[in-house]
PDB file of N, CA and C in Angstrom:
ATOM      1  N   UNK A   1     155.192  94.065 152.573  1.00  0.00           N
ATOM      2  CA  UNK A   1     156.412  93.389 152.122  1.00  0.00           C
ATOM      3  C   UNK A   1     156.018  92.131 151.345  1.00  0.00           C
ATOM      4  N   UNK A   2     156.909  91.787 150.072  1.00  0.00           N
ATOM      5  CA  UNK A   2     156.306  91.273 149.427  1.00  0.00           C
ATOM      6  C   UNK A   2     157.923  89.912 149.214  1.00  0.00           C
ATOM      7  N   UNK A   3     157.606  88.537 149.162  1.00  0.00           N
ATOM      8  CA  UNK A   3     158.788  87.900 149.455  1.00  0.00           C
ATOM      9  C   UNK A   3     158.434  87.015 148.303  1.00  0.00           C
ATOM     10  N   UNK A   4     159.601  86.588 147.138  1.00  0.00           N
ATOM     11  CA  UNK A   4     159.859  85.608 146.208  1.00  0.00           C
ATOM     12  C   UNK A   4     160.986  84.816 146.046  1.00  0.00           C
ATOM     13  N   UNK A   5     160.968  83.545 146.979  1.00  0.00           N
ATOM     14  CA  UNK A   5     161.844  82.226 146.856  1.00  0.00           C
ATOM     15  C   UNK A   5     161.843  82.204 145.264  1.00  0.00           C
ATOM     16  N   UNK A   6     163.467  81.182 145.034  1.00  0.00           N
ATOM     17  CA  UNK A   6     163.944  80.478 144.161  1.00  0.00           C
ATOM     18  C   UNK A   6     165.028  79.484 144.337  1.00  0.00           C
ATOM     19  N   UNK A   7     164.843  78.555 143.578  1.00  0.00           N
ATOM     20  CA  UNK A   7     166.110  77.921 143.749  1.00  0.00           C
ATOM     21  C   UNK A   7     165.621  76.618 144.022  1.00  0.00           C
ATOM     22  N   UNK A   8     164.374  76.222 144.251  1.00  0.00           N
ATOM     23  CA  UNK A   8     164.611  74.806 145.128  1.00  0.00           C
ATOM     24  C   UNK A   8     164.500  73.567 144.110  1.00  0.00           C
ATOM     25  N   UNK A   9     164.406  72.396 144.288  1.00  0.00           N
ATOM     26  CA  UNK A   9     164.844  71.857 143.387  1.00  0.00           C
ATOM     27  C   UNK A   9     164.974  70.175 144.194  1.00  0.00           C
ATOM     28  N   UNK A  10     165.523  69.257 142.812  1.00  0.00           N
ATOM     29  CA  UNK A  10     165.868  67.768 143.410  1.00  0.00           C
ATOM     30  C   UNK A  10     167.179  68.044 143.247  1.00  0.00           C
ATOM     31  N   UNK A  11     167.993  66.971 144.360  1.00  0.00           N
ATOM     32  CA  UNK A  11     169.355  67.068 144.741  1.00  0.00           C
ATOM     33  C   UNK A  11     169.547  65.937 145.005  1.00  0.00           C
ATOM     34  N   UNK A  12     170.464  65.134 144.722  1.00  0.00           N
ATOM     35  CA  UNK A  12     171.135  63.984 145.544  1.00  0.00           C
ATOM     36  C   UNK A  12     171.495  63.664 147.028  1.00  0.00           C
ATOM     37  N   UNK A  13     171.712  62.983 147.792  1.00  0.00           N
ATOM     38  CA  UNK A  13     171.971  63.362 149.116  1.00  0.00           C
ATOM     39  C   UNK A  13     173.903  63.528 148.816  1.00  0.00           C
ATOM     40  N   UNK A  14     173.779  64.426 150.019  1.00  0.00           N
ATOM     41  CA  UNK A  14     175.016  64.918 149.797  1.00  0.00           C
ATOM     42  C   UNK A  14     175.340  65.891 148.636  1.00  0.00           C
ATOM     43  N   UNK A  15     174.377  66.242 148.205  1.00  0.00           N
ATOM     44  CA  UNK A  15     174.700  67.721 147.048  1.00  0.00           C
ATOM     45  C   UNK A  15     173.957  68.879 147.510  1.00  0.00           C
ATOM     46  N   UNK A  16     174.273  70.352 146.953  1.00  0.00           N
ATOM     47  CA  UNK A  16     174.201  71.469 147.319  1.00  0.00           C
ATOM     48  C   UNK A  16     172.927  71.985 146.341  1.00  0.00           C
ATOM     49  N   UNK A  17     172.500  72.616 147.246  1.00  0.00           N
ATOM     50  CA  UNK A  17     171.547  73.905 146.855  1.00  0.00           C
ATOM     51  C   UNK A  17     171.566  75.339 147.137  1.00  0.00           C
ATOM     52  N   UNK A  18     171.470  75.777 146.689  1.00  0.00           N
ATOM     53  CA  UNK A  18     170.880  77.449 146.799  1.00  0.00           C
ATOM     54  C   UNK A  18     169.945  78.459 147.009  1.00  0.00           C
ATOM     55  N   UNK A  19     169.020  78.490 147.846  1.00  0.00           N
ATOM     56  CA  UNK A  19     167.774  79.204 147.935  1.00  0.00           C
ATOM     57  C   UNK A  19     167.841  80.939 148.029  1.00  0.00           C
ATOM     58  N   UNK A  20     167.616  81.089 147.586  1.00  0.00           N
ATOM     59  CA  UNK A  20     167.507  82.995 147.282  1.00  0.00           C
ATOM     60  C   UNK A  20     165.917  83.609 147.896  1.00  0.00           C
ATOM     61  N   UNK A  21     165.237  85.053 148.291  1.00  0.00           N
ATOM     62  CA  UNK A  21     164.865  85.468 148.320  1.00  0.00           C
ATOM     63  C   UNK A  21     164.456  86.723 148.533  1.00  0.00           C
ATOM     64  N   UNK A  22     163.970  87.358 147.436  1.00  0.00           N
ATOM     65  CA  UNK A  22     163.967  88.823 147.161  1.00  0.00           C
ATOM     66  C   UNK A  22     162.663  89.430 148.053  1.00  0.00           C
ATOM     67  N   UNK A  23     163.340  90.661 148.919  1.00  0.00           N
ATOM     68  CA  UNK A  23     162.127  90.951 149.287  1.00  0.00           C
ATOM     69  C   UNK A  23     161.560  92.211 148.631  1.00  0.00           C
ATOM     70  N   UNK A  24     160.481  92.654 148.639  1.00  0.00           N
ATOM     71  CA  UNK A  24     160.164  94.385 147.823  1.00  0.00           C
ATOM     72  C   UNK A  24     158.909  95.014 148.692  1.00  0.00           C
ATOM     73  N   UNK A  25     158.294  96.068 148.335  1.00  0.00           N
ATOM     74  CA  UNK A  25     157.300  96.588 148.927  1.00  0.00           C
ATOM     75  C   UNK A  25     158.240  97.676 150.182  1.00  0.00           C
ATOM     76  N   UNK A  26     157.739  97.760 151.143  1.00  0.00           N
ATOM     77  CA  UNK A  26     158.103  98.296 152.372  1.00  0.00           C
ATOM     78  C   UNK A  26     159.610  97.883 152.789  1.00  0.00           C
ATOM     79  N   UNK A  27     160.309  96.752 152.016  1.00  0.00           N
ATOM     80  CA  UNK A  27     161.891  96.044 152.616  1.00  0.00           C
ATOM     81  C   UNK A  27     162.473  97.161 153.630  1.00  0.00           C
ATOM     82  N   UNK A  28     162.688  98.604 153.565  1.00  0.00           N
ATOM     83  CA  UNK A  28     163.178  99.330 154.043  1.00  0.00           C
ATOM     84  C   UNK A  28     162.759  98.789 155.601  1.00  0.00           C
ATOM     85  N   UNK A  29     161.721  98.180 156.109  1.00  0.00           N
ATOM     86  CA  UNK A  29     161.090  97.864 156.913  1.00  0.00           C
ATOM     87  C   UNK A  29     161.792  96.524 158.483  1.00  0.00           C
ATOM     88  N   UNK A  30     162.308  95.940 156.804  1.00  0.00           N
ATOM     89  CA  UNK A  30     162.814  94.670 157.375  1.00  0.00           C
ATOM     90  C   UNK A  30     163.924  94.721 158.399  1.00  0.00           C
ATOM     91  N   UNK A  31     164.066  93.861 159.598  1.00  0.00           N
ATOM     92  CA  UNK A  31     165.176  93.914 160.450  1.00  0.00           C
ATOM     93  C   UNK A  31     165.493  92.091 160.609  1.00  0.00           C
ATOM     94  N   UNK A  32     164.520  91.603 160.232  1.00  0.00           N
ATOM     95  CA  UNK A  32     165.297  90.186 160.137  1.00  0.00           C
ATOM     96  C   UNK A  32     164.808  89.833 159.255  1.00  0.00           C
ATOM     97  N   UNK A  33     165.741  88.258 158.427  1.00  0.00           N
ATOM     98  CA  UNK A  33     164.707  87.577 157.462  1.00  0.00           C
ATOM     99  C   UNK A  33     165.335  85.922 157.908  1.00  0.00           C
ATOM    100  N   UNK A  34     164.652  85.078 157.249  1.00  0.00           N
ATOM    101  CA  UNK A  34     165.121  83.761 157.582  1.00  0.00           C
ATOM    102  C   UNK A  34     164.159  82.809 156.742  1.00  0.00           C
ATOM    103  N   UNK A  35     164.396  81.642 157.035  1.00  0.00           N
ATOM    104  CA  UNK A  35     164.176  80.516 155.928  1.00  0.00           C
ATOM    105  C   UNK A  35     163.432  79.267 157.073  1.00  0.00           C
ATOM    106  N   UNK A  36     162.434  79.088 157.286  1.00  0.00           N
ATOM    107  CA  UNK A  36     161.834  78.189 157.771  1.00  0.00           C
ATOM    108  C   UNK A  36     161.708  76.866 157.013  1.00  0.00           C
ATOM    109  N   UNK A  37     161.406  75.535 157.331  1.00  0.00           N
ATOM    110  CA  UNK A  37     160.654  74.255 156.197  1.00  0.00           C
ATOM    111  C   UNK A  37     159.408  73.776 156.690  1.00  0.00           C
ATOM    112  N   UNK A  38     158.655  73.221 156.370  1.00  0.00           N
ATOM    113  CA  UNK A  38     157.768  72.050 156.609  1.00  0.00           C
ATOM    114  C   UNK A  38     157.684  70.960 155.859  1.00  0.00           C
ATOM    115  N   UNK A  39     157.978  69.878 156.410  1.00  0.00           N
ATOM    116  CA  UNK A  39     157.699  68.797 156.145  1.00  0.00           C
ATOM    117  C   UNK A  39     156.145  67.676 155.943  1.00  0.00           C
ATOM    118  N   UNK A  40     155.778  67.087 155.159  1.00  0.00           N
ATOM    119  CA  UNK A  40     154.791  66.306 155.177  1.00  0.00           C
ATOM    120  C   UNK A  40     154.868  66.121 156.498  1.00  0.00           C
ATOM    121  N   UNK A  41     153.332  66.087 157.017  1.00  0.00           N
ATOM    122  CA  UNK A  41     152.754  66.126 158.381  1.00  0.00           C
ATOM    123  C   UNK A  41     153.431  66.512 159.794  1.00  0.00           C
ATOM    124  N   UNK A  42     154.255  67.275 159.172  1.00  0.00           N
ATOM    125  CA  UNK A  42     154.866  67.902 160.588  1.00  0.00           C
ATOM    126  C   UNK A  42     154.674  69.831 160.854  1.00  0.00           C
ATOM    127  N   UNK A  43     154.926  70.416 161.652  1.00  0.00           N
ATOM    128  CA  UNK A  43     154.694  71.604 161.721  1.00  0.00           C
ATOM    129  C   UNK A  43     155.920  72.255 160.952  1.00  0.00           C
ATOM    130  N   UNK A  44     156.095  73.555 160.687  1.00  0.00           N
ATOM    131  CA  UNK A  44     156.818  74.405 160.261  1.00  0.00           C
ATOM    132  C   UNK A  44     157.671  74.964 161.409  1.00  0.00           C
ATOM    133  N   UNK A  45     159.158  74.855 160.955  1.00  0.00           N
ATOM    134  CA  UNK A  45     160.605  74.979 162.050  1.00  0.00           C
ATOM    135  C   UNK A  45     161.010  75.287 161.508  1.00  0.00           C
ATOM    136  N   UNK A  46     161.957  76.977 162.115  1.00  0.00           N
ATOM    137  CA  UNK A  46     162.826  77.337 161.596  1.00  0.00           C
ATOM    138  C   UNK A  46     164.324  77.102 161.423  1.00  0.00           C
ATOM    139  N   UNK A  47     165.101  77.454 160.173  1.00  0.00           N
ATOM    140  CA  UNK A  47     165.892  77.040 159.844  1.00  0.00           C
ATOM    141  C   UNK A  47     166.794  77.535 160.203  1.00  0.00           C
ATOM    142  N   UNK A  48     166.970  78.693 159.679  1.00  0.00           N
ATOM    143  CA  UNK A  48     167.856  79.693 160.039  1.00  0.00           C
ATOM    144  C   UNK A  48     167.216  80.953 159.706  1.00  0.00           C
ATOM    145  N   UNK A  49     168.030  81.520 160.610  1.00  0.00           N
ATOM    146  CA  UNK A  49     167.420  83.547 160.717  1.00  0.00           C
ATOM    147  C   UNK A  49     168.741  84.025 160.694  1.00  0.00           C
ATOM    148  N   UNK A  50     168.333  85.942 160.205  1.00  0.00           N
ATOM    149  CA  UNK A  50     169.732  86.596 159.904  1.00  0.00           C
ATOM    150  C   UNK A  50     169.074  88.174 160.225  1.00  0.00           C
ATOM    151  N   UNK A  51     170.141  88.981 160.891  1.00  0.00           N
ATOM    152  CA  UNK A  51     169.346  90.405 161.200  1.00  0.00           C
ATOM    153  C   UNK A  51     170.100  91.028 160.264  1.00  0.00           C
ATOM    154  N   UNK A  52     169.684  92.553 159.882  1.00  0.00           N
ATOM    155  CA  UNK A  52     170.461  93.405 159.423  1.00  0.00           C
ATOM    156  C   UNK A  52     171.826  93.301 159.386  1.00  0.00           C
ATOM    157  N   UNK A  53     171.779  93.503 160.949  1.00  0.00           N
ATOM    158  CA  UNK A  53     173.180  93.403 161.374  1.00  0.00           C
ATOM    159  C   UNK A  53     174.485  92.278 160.873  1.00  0.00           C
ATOM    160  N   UNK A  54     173.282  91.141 160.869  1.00  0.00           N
ATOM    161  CA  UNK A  54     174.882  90.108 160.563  1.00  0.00           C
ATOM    162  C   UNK A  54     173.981  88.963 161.601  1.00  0.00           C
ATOM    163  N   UNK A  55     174.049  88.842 162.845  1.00  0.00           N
ATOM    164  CA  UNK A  55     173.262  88.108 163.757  1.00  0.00           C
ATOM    165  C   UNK A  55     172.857  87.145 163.310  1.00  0.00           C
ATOM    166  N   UNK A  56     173.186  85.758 163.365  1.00  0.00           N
ATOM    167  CA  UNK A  56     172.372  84.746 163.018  1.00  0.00           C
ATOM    168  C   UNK A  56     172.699  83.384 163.635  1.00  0.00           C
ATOM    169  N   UNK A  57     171.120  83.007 163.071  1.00  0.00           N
ATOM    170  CA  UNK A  57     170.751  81.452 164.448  1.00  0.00           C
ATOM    171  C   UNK A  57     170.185  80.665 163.463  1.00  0.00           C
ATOM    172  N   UNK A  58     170.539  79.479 163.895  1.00  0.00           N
ATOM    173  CA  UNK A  58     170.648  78.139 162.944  1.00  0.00           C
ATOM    174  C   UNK A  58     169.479  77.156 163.850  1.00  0.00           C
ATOM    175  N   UNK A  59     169.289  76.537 162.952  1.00  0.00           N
ATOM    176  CA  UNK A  59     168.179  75.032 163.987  1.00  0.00           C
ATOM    177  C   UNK A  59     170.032  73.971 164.231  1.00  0.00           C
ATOM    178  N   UNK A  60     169.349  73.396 165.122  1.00  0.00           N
ATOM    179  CA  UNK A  60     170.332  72.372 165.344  1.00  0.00           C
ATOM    180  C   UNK A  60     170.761  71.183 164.157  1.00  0.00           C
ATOM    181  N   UNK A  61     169.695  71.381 163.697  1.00  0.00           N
ATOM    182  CA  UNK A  61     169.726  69.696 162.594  1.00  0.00           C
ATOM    183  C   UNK A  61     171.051  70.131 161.839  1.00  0.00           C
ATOM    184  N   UNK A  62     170.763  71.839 161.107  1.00  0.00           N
ATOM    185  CA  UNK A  62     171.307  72.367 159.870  1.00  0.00           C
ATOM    186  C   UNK A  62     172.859  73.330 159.980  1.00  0.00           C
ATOM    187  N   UNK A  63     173.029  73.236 161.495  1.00  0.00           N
ATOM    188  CA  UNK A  63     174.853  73.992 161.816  1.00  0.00           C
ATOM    189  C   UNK A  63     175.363  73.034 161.075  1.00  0.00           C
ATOM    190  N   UNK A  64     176.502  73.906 161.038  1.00  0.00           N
ATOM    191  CA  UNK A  64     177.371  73.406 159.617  1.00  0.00           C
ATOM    192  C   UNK A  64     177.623  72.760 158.245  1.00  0.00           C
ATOM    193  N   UNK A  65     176.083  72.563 158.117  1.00  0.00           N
ATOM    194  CA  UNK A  65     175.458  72.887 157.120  1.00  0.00           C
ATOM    195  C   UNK A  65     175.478  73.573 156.039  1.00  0.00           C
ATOM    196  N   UNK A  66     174.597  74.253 156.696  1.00  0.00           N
ATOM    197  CA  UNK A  66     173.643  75.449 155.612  1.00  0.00           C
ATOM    198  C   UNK A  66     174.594  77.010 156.223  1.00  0.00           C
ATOM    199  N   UNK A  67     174.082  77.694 155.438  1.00  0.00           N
ATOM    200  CA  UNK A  67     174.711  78.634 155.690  1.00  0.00           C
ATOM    201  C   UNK A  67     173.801  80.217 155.255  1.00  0.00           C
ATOM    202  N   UNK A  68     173.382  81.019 155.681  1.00  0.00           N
ATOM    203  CA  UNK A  68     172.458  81.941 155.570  1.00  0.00           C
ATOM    204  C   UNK A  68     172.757  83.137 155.729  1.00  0.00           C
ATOM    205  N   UNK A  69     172.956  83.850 154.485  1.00  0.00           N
ATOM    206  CA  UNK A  69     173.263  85.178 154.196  1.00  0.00           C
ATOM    207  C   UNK A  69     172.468  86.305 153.818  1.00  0.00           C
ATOM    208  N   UNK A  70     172.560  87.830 153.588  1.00  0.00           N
ATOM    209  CA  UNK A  70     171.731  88.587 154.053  1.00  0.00           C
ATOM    210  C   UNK A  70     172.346  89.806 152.968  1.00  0.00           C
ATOM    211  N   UNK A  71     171.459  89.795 151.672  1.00  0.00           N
ATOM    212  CA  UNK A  71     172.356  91.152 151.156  1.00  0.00           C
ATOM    213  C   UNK A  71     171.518  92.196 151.187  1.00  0.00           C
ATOM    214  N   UNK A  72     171.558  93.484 151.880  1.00  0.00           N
ATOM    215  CA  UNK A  72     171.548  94.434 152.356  1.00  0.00           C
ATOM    216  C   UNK A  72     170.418  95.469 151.215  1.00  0.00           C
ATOM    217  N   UNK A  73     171.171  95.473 150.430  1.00  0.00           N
ATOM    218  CA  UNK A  73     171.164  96.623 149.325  1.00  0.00           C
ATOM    219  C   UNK A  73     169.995  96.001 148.003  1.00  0.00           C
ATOM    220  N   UNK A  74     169.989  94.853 148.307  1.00  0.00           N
ATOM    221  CA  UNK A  74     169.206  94.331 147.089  1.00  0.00           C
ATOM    222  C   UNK A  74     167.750  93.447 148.062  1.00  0.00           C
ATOM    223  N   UNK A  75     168.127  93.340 148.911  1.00  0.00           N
ATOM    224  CA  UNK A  75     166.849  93.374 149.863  1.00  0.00           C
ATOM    225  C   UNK A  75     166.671  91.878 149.926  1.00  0.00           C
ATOM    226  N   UNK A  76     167.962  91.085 150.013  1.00  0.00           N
ATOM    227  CA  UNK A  76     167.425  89.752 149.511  1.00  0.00           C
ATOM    228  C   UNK A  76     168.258  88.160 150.741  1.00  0.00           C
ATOM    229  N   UNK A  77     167.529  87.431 150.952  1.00  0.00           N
ATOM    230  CA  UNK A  77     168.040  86.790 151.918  1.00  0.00           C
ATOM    231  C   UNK A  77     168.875  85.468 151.229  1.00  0.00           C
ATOM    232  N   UNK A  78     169.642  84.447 151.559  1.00  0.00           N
ATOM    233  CA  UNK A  78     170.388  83.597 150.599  1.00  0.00           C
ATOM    234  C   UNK A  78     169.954  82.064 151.763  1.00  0.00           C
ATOM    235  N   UNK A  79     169.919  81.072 151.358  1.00  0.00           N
ATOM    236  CA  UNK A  79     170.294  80.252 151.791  1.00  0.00           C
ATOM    237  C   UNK A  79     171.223  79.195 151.225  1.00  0.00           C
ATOM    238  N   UNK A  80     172.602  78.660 151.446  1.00  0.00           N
ATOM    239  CA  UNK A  80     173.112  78.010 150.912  1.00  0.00           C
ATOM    240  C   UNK A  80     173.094  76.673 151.931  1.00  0.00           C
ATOM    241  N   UNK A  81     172.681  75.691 151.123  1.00  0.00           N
ATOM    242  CA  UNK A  81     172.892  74.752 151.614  1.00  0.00           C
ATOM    243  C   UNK A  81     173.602  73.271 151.263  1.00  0.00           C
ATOM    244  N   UNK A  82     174.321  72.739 152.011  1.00  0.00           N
ATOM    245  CA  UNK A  82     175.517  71.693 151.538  1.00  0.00           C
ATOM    246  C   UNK A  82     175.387  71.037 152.367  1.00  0.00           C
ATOM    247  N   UNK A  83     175.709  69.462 152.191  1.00  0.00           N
ATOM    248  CA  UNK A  83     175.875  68.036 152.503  1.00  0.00           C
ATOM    249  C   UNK A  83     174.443  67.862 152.373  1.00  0.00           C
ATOM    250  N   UNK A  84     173.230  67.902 151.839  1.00  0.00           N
ATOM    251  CA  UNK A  84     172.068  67.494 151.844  1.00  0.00           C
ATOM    252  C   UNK A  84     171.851  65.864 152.168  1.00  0.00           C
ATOM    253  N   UNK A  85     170.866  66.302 153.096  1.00  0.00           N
ATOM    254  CA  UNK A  85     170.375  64.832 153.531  1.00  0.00           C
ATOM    255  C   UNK A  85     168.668  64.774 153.169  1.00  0.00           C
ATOM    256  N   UNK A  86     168.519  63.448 152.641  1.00  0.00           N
ATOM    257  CA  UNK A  86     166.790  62.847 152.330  1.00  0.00           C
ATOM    258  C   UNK A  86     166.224  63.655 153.523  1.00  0.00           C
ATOM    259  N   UNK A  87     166.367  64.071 154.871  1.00  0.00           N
ATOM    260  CA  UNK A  87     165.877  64.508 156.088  1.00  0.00           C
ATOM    261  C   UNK A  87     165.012  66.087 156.125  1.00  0.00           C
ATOM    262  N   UNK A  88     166.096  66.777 154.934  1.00  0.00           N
ATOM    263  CA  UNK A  88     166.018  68.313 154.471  1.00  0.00           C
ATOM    264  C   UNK A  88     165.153  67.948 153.916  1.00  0.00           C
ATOM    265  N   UNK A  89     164.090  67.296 152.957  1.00  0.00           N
ATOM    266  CA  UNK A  89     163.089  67.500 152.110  1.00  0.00           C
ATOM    267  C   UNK A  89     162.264  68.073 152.865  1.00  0.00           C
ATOM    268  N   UNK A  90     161.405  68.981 152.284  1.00  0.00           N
ATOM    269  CA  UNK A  90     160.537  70.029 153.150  1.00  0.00           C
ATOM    270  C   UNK A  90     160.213  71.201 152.074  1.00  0.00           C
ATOM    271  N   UNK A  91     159.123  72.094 151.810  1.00  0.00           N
ATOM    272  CA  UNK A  91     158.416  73.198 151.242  1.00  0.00           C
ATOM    273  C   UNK A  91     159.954  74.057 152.588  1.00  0.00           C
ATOM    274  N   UNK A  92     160.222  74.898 151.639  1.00  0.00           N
ATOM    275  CA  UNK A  92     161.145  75.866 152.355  1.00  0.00           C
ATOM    276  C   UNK A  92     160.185  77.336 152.127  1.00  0.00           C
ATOM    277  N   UNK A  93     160.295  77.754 153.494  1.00  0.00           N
ATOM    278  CA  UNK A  93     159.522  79.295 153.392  1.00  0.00           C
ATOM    279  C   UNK A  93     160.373  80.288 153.636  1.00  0.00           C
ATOM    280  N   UNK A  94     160.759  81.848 152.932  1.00  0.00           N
ATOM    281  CA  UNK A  94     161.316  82.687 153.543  1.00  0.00           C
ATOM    282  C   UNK A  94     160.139  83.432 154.455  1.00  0.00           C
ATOM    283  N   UNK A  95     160.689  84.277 154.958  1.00  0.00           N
ATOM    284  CA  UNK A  95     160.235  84.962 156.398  1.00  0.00           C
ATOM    285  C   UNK A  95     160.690  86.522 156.304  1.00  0.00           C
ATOM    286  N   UNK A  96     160.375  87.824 156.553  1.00  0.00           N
ATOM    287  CA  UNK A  96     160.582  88.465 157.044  1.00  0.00           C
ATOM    288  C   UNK A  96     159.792  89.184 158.251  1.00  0.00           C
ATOM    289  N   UNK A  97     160.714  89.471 159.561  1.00  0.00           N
ATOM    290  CA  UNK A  97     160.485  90.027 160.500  1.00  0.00           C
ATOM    291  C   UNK A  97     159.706  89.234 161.423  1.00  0.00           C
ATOM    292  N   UNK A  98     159.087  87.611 160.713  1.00  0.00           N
ATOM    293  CA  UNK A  98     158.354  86.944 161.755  1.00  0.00           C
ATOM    294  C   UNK A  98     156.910  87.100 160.956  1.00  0.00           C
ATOM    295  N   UNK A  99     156.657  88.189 160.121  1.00  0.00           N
ATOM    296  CA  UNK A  99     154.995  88.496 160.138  1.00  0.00           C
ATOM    297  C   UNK A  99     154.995  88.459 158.344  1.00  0.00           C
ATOM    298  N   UNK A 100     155.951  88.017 157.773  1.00  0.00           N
ATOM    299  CA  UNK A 100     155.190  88.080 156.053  1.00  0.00           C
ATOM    300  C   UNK A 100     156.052  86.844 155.607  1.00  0.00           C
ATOM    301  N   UNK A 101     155.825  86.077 154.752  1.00  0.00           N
ATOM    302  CA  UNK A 101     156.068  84.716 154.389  1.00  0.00           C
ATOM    303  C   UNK A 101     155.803  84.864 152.683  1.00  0.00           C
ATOM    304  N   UNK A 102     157.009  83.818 152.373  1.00  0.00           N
ATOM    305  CA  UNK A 102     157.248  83.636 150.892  1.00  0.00           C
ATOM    306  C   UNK A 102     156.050  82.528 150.536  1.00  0.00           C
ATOM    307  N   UNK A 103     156.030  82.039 149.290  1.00  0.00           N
ATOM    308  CA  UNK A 103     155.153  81.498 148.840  1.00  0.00           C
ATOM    309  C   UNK A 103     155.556  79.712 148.859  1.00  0.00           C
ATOM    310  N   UNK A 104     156.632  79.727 149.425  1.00  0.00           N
ATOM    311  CA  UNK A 104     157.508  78.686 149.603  1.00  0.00           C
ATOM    312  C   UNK A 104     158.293  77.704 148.328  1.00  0.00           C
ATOM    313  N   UNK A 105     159.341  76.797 148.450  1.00  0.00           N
ATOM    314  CA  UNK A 105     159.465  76.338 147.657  1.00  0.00           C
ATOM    315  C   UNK A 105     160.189  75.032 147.791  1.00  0.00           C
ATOM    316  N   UNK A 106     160.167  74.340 147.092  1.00  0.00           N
ATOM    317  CA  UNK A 106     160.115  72.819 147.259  1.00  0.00           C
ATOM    318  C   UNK A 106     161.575  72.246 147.371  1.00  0.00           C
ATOM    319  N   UNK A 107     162.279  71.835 148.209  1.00  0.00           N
ATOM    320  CA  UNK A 107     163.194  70.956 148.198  1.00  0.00           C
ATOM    321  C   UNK A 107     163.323  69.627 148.156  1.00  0.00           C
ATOM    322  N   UNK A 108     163.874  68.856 147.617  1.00  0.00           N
ATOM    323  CA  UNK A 108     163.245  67.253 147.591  1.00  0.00           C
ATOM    324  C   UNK A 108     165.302  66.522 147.334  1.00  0.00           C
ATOM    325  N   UNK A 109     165.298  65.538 148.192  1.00  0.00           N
ATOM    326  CA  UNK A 109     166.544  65.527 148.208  1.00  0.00           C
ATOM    327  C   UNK A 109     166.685  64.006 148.672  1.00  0.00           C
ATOM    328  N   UNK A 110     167.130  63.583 147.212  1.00  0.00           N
ATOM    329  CA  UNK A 110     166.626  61.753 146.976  1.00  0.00           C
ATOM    330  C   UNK A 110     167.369  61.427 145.468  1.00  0.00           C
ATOM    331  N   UNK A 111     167.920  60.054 145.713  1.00  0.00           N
ATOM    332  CA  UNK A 111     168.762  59.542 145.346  1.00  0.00           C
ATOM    333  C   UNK A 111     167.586  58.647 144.095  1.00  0.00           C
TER     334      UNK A 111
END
């Protein structure tokens, strides 16, 4: 499985982003995907996750927030995210199944 983020970007605090990621290779495979960050000198925490099904779990920081969607047919995971805070800056990684990782991509969210 093969995973390609887009979307990340500088934002104001309090403005919106969009993170996308396409998965290919084996996708037929996939039963969850999700969006992890890391921050300068801290470990990597997930953000939010999403199953096939619909199923999904948020970190605490980012409920009501962000919002993390899952399209089916095109093999591709969404992250939308709104009210951005300087706090969200972090390399954002997609994820599928726990065991294959995007190449990550940069959020930076500063006034």
């Amino acid at each position: 499985v093969q995973l390609v983020e887009s979307g990340g970007g500088l934002v104001q605090p309090g403005g919106s982003l969009r993170l996308s990621c396409a998965a290919s290779g084996s996708s037929f495979s996939i039963i969850t995907m999700g969006w992890y960050r890391q921050a300068p000198g801290t470990e990597r925490e997930l953000v939010a996750i999403i199953s096939r099904g619909g199923s999904t779990n948020y970190a605490g920081s980012v409920k009501g927030r962000f919002t993390v969607s899952l399209d089916n047919a095109k093999s591709t995971v969404y992250l939308q995210m709104n009210s951005l805070k300087p706090e969200d800056t972090a390399v954002y990684y997609c994820n599928a199944n726990g065991d294959f990782w995007g190449q990550g991509t940069l959020v930076t969210v500063s006034s």
